[in-house]
PDB file of N, CA and C in Angstrom:
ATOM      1  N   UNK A   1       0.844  -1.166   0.000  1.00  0.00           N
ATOM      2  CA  UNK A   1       0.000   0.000   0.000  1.00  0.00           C
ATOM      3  C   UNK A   1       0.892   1.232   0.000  1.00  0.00           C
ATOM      4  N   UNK A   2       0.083   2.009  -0.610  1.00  0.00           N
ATOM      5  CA  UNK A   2       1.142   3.805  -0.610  1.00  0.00           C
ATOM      6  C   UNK A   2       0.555   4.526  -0.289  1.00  0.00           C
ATOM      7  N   UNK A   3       0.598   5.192   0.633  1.00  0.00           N
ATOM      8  CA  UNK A   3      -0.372   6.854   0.558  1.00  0.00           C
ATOM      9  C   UNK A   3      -0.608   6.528   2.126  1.00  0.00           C
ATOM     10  N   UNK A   4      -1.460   7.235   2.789  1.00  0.00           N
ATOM     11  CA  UNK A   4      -2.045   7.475   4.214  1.00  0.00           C
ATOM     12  C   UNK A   4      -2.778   5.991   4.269  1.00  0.00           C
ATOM     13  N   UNK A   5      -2.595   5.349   5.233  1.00  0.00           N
ATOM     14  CA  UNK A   5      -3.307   3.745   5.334  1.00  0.00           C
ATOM     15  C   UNK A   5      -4.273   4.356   6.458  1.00  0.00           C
ATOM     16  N   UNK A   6      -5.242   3.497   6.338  1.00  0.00           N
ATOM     17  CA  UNK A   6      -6.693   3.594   7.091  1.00  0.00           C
ATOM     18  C   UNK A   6      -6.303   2.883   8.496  1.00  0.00           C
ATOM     19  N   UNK A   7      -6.447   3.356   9.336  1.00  0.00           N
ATOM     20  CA  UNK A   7      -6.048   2.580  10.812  1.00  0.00           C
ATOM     21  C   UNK A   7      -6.323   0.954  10.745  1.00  0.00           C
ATOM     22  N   UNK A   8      -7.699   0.448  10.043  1.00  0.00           N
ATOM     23  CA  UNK A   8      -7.855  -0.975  10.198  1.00  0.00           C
ATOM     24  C   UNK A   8      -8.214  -1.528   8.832  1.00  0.00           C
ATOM     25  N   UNK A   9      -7.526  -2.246   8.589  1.00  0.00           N
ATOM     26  CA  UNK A   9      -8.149  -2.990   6.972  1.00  0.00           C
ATOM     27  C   UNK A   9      -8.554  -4.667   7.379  1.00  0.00           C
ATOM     28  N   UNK A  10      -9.205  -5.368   6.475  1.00  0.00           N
ATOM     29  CA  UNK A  10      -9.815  -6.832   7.040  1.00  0.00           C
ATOM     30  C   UNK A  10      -9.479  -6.927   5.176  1.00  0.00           C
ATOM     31  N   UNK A  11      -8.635  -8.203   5.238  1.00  0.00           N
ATOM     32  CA  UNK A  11      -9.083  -8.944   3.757  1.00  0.00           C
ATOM     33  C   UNK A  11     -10.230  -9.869   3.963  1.00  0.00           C
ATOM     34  N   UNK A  12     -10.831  -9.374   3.090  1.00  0.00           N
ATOM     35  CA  UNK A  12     -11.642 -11.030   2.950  1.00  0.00           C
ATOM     36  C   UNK A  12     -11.502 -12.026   1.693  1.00  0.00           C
ATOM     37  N   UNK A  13     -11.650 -13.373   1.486  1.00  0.00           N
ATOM     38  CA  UNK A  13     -12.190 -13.895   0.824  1.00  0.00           C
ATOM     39  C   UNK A  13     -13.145 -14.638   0.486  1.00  0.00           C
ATOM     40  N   UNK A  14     -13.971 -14.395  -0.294  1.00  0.00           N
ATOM     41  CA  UNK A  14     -15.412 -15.301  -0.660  1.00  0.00           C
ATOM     42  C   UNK A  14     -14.460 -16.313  -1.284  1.00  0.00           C
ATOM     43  N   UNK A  15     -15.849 -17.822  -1.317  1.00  0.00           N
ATOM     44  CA  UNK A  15     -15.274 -18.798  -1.996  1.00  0.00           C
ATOM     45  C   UNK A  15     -16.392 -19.433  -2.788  1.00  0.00           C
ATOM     46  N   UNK A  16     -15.988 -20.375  -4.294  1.00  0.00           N
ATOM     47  CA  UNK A  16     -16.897 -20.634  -4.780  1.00  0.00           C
ATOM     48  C   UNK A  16     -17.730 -21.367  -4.258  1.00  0.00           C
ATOM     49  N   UNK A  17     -18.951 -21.304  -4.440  1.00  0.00           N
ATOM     50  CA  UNK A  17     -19.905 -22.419  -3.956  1.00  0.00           C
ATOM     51  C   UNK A  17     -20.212 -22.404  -2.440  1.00  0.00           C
ATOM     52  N   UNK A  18     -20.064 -21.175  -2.023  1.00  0.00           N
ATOM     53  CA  UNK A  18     -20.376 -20.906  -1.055  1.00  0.00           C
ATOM     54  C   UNK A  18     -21.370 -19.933  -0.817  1.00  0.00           C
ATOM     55  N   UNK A  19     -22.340 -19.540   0.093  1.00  0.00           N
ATOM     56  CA  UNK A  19     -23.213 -18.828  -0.003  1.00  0.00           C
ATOM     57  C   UNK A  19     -22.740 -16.971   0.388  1.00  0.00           C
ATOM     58  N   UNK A  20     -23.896 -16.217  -0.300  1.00  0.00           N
ATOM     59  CA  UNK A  20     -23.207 -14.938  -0.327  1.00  0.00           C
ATOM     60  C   UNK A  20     -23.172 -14.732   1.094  1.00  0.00           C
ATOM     61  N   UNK A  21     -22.879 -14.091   1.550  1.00  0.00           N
ATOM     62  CA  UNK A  21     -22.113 -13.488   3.176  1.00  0.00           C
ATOM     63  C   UNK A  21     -21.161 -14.099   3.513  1.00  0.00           C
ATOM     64  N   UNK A  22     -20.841 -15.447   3.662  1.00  0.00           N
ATOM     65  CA  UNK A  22     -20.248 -16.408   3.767  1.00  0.00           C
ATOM     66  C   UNK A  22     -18.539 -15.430   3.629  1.00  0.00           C
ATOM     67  N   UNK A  23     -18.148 -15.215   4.710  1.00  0.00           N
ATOM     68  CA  UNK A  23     -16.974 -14.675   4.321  1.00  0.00           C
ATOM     69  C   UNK A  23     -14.880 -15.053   4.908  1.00  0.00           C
ATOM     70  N   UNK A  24     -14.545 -15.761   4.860  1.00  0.00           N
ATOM     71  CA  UNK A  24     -13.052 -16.249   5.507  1.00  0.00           C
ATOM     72  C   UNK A  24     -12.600 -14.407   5.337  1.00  0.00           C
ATOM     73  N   UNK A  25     -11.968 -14.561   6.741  1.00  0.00           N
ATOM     74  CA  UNK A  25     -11.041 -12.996   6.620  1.00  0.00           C
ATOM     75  C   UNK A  25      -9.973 -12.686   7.576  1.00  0.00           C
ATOM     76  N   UNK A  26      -9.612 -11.848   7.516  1.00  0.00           N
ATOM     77  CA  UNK A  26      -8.315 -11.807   8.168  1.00  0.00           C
ATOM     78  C   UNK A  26      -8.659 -10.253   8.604  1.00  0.00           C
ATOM     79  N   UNK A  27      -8.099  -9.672  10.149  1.00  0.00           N
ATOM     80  CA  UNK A  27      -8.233  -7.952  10.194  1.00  0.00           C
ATOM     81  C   UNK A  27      -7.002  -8.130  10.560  1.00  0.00           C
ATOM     82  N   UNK A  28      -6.407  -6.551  10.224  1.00  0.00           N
ATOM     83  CA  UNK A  28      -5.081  -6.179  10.768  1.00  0.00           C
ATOM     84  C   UNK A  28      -5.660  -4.672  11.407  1.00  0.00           C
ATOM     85  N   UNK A  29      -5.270  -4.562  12.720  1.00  0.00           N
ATOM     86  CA  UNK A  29      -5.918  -3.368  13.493  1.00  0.00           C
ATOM     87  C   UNK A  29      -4.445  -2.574  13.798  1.00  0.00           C
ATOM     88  N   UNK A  30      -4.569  -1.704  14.197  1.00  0.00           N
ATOM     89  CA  UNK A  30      -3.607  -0.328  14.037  1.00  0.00           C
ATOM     90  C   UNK A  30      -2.520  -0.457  13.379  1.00  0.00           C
ATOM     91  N   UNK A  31      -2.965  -0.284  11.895  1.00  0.00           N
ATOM     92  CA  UNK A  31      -2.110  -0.353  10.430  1.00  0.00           C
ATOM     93  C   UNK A  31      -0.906   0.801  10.765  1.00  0.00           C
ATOM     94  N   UNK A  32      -0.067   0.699  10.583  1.00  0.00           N
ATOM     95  CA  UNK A  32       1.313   1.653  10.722  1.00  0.00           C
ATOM     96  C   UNK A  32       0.755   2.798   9.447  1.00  0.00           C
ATOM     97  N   UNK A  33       0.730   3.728   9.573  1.00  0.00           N
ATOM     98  CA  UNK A  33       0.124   4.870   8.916  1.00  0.00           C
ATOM     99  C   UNK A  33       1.020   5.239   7.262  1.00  0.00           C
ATOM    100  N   UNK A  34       2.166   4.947   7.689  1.00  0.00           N
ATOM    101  CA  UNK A  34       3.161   4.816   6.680  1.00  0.00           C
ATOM    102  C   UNK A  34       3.482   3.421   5.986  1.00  0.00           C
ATOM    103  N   UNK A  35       3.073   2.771   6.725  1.00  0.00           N
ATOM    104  CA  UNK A  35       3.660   1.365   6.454  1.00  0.00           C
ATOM    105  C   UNK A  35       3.526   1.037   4.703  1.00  0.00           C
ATOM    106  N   UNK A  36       4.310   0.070   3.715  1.00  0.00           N
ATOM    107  CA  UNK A  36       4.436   0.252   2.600  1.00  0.00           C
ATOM    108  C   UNK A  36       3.645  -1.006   1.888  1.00  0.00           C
ATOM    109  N   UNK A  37       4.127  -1.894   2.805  1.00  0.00           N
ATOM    110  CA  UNK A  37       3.689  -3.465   2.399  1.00  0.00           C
ATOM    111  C   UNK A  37       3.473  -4.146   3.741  1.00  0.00           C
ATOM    112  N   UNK A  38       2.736  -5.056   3.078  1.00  0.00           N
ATOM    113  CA  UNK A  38       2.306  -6.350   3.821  1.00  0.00           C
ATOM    114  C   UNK A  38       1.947  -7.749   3.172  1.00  0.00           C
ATOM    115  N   UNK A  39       2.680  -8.553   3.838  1.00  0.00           N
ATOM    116  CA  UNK A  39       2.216 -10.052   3.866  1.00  0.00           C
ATOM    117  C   UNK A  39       1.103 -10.879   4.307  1.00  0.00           C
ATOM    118  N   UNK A  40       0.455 -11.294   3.570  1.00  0.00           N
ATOM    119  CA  UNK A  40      -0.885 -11.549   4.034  1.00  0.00           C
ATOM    120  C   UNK A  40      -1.156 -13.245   3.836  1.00  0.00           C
ATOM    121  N   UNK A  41      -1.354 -13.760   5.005  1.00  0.00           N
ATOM    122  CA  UNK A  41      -0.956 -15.645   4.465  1.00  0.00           C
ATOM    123  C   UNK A  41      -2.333 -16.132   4.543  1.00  0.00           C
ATOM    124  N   UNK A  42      -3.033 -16.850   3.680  1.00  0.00           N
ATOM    125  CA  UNK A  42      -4.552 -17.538   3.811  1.00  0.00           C
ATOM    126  C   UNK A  42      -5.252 -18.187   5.008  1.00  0.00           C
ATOM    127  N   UNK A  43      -3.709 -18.758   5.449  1.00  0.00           N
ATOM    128  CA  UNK A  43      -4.083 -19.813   6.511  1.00  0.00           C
ATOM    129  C   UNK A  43      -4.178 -19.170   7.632  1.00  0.00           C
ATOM    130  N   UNK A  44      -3.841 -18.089   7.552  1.00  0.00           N
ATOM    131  CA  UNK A  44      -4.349 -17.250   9.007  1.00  0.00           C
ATOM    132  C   UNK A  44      -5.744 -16.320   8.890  1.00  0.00           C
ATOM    133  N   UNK A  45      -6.185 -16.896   7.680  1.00  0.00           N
ATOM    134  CA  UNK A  45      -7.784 -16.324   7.673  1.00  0.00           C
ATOM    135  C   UNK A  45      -8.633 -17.365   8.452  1.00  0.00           C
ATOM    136  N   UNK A  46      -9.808 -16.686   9.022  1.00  0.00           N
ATOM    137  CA  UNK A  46     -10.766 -17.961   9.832  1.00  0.00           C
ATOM    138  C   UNK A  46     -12.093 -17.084   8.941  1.00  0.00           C
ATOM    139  N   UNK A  47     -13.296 -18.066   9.227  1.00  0.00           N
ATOM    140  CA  UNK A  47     -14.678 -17.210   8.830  1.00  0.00           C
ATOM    141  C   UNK A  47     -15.496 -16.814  10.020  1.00  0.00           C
ATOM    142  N   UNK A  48     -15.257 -15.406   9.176  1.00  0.00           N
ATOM    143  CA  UNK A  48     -16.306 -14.520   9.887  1.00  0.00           C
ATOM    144  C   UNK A  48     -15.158 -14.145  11.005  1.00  0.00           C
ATOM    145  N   UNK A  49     -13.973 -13.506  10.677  1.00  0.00           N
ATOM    146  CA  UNK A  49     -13.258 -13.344  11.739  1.00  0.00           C
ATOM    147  C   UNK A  49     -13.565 -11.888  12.847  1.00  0.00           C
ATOM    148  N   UNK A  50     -14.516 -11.690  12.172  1.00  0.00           N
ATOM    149  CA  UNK A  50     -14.946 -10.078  13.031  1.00  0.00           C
ATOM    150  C   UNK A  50     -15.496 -11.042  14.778  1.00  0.00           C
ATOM    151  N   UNK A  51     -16.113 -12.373  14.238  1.00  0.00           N
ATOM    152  CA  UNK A  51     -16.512 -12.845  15.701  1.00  0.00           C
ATOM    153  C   UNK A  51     -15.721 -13.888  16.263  1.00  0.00           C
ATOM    154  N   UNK A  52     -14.262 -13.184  16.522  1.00  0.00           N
ATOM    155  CA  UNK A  52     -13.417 -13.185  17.152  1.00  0.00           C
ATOM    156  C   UNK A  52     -12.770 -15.188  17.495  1.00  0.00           C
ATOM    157  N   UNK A  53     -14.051 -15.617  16.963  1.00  0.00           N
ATOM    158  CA  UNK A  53     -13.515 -17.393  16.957  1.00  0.00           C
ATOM    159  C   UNK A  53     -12.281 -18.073  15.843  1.00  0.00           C
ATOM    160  N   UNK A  54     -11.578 -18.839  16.444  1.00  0.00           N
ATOM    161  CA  UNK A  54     -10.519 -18.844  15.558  1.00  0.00           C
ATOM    162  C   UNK A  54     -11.355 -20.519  14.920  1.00  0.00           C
ATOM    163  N   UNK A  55     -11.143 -20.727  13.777  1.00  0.00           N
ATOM    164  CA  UNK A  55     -12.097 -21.825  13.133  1.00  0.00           C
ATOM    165  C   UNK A  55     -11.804 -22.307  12.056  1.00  0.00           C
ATOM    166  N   UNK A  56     -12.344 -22.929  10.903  1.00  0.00           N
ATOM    167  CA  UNK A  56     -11.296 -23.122   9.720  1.00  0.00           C
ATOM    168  C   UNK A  56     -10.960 -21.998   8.802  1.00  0.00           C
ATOM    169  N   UNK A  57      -9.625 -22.551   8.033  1.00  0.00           N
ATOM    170  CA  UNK A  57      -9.138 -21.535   6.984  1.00  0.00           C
ATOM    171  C   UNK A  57      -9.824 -21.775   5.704  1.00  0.00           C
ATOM    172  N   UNK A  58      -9.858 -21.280   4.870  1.00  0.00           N
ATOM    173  CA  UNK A  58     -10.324 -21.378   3.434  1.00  0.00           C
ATOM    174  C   UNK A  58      -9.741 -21.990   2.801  1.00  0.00           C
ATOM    175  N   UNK A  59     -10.238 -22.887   1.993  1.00  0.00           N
ATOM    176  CA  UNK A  59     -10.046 -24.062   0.661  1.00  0.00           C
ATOM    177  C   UNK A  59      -9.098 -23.299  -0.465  1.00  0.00           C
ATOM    178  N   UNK A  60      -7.741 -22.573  -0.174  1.00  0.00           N
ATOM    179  CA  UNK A  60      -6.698 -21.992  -1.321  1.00  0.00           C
ATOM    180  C   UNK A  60      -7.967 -22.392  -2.732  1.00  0.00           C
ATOM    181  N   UNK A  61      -7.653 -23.171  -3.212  1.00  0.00           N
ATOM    182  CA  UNK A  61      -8.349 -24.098  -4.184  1.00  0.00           C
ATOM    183  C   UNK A  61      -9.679 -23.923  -4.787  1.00  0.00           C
ATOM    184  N   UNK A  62     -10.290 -22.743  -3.992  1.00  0.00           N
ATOM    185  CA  UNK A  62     -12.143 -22.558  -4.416  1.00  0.00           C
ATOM    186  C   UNK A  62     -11.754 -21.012  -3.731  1.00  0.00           C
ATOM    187  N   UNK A  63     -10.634 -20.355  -3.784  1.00  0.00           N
ATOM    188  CA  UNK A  63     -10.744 -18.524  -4.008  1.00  0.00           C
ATOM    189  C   UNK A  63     -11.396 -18.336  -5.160  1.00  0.00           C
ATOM    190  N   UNK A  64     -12.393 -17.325  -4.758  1.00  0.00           N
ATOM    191  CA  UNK A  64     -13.137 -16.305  -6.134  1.00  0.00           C
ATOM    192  C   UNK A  64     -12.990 -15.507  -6.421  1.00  0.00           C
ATOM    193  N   UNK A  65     -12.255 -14.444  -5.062  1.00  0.00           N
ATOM    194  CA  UNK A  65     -11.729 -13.310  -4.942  1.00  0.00           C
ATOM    195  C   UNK A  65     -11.132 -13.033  -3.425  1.00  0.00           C
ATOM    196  N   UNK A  66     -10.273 -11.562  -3.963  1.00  0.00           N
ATOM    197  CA  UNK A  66      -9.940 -11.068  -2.779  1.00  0.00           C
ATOM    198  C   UNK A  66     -10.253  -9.601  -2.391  1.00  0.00           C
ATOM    199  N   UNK A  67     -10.696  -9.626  -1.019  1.00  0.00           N
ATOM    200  CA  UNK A  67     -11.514  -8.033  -1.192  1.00  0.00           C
ATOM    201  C   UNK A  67     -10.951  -7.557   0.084  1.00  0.00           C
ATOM    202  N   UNK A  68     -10.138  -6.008  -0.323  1.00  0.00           N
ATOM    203  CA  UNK A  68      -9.536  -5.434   0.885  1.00  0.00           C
ATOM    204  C   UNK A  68     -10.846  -3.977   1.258  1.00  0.00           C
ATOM    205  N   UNK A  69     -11.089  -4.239   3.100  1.00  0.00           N
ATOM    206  CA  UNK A  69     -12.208  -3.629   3.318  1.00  0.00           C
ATOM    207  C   UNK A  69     -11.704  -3.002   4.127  1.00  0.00           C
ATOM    208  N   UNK A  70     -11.736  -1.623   4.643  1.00  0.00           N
ATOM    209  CA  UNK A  70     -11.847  -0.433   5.186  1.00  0.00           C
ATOM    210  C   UNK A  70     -12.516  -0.845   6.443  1.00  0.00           C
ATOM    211  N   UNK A  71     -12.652  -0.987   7.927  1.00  0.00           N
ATOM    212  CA  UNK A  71     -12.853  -0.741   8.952  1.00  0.00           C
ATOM    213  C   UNK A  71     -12.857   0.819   9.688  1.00  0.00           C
ATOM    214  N   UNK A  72     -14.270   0.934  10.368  1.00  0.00           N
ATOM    215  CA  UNK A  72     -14.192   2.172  11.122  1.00  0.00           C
ATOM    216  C   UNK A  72     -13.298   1.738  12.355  1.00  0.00           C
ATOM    217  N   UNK A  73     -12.234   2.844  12.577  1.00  0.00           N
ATOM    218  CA  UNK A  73     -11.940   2.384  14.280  1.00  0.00           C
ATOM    219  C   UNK A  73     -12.762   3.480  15.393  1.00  0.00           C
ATOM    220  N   UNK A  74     -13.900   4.552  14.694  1.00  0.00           N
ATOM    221  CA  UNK A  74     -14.044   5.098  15.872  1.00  0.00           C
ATOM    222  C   UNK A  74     -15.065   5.348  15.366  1.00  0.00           C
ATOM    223  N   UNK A  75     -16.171   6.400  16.081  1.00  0.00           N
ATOM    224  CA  UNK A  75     -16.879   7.393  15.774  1.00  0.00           C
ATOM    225  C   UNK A  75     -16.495   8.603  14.862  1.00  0.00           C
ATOM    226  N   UNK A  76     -15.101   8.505  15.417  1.00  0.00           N
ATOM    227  CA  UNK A  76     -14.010   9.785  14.445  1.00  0.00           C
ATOM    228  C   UNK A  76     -14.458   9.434  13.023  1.00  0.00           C
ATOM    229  N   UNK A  77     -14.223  11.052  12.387  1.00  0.00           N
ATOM    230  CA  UNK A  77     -13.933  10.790  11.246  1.00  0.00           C
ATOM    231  C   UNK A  77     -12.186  10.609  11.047  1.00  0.00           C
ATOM    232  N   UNK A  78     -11.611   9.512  10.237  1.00  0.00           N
ATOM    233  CA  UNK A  78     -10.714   9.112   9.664  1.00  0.00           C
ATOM    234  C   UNK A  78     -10.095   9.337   8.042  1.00  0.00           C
ATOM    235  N   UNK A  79      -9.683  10.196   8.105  1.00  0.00           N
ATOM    236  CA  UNK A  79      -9.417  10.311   6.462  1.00  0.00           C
ATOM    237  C   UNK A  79      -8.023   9.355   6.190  1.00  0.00           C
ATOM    238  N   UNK A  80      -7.913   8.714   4.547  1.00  0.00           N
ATOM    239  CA  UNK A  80      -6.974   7.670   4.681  1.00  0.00           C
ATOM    240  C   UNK A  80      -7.140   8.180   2.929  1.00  0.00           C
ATOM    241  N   UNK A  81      -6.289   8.063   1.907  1.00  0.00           N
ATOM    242  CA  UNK A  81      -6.060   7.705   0.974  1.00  0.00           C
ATOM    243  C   UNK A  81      -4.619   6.871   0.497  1.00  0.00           C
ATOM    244  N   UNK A  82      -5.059   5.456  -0.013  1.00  0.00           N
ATOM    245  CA  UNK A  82      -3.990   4.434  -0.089  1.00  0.00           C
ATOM    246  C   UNK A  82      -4.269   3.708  -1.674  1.00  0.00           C
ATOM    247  N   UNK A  83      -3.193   3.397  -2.035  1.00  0.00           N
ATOM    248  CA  UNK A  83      -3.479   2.530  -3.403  1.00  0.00           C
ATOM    249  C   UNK A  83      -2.921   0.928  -3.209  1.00  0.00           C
ATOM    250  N   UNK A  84      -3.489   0.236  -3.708  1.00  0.00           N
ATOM    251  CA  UNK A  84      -2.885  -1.262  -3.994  1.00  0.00           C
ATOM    252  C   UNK A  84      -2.026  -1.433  -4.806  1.00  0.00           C
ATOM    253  N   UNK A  85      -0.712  -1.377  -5.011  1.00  0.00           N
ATOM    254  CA  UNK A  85      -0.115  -1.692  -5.981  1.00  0.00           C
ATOM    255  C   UNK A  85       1.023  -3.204  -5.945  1.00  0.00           C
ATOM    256  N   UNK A  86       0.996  -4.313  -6.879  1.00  0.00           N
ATOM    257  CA  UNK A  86       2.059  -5.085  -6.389  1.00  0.00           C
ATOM    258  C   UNK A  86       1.358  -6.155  -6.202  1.00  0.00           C
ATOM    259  N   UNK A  87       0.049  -6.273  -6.118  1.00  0.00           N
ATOM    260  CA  UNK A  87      -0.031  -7.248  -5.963  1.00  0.00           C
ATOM    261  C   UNK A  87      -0.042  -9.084  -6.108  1.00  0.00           C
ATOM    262  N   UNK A  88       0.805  -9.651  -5.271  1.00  0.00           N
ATOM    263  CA  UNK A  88       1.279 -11.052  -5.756  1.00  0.00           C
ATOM    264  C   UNK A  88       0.256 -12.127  -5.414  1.00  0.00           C
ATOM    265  N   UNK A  89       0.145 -13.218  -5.623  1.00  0.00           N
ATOM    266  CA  UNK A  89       0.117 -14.228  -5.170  1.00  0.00           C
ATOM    267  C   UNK A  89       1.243 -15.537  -5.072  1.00  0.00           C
ATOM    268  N   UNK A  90       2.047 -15.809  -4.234  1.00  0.00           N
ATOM    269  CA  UNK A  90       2.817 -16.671  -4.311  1.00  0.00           C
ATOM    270  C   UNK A  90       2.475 -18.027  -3.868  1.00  0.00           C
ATOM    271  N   UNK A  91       3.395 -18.926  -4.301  1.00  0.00           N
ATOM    272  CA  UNK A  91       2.746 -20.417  -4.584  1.00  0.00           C
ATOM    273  C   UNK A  91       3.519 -20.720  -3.039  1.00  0.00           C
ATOM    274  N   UNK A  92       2.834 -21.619  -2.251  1.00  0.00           N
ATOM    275  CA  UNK A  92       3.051 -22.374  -1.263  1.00  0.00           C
ATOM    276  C   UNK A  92       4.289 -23.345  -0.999  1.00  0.00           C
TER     277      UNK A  92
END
């Protein structure tokens, strides 16, 4: 990421054949404001990680996508502008 990072981002991934909401995710909470990059590993996604249970990881094998989501951390307003650039997937 480049630019002002948003205090909290959550990846998620949906998977095929799974129903819509249905979501495996990962949060990273007080993002380094500068910070440039990050490593992000599957197997440390659980579903539905907002409710805090650690549970299974997602099927690599039936990804449909990957969706990086913006978290409020306050009532505050938060201004953040960041771009994705770089992005890999590397093989296991």
């Amino acid at each position: 990421m480049r630019g002002q990072n948003p205090p909290r981002i959550q990846i998620n991934w949906p998977l095929l054949g799974q129903a819509d909401g249905t979501v495996y995710c990962l949060e990273y909470s007080a993002v380094e404001a500068e910070q440039d990059s990050y490593f992000v590993n599957i197997d440390q996604a659980h579903y539905n990680c907002w409710d805090g249970a650690v549970g299974d990881t997602p099927d690599p094998t039936k990804l449909r996508a990957f969706q990086v989501q913006v978290l409020p951390d306050s009532l505050d307003y938060v201004e953040f502008d960041f771009c994705l650039e770089d992005v890999t997937a590397l093989p296991r």
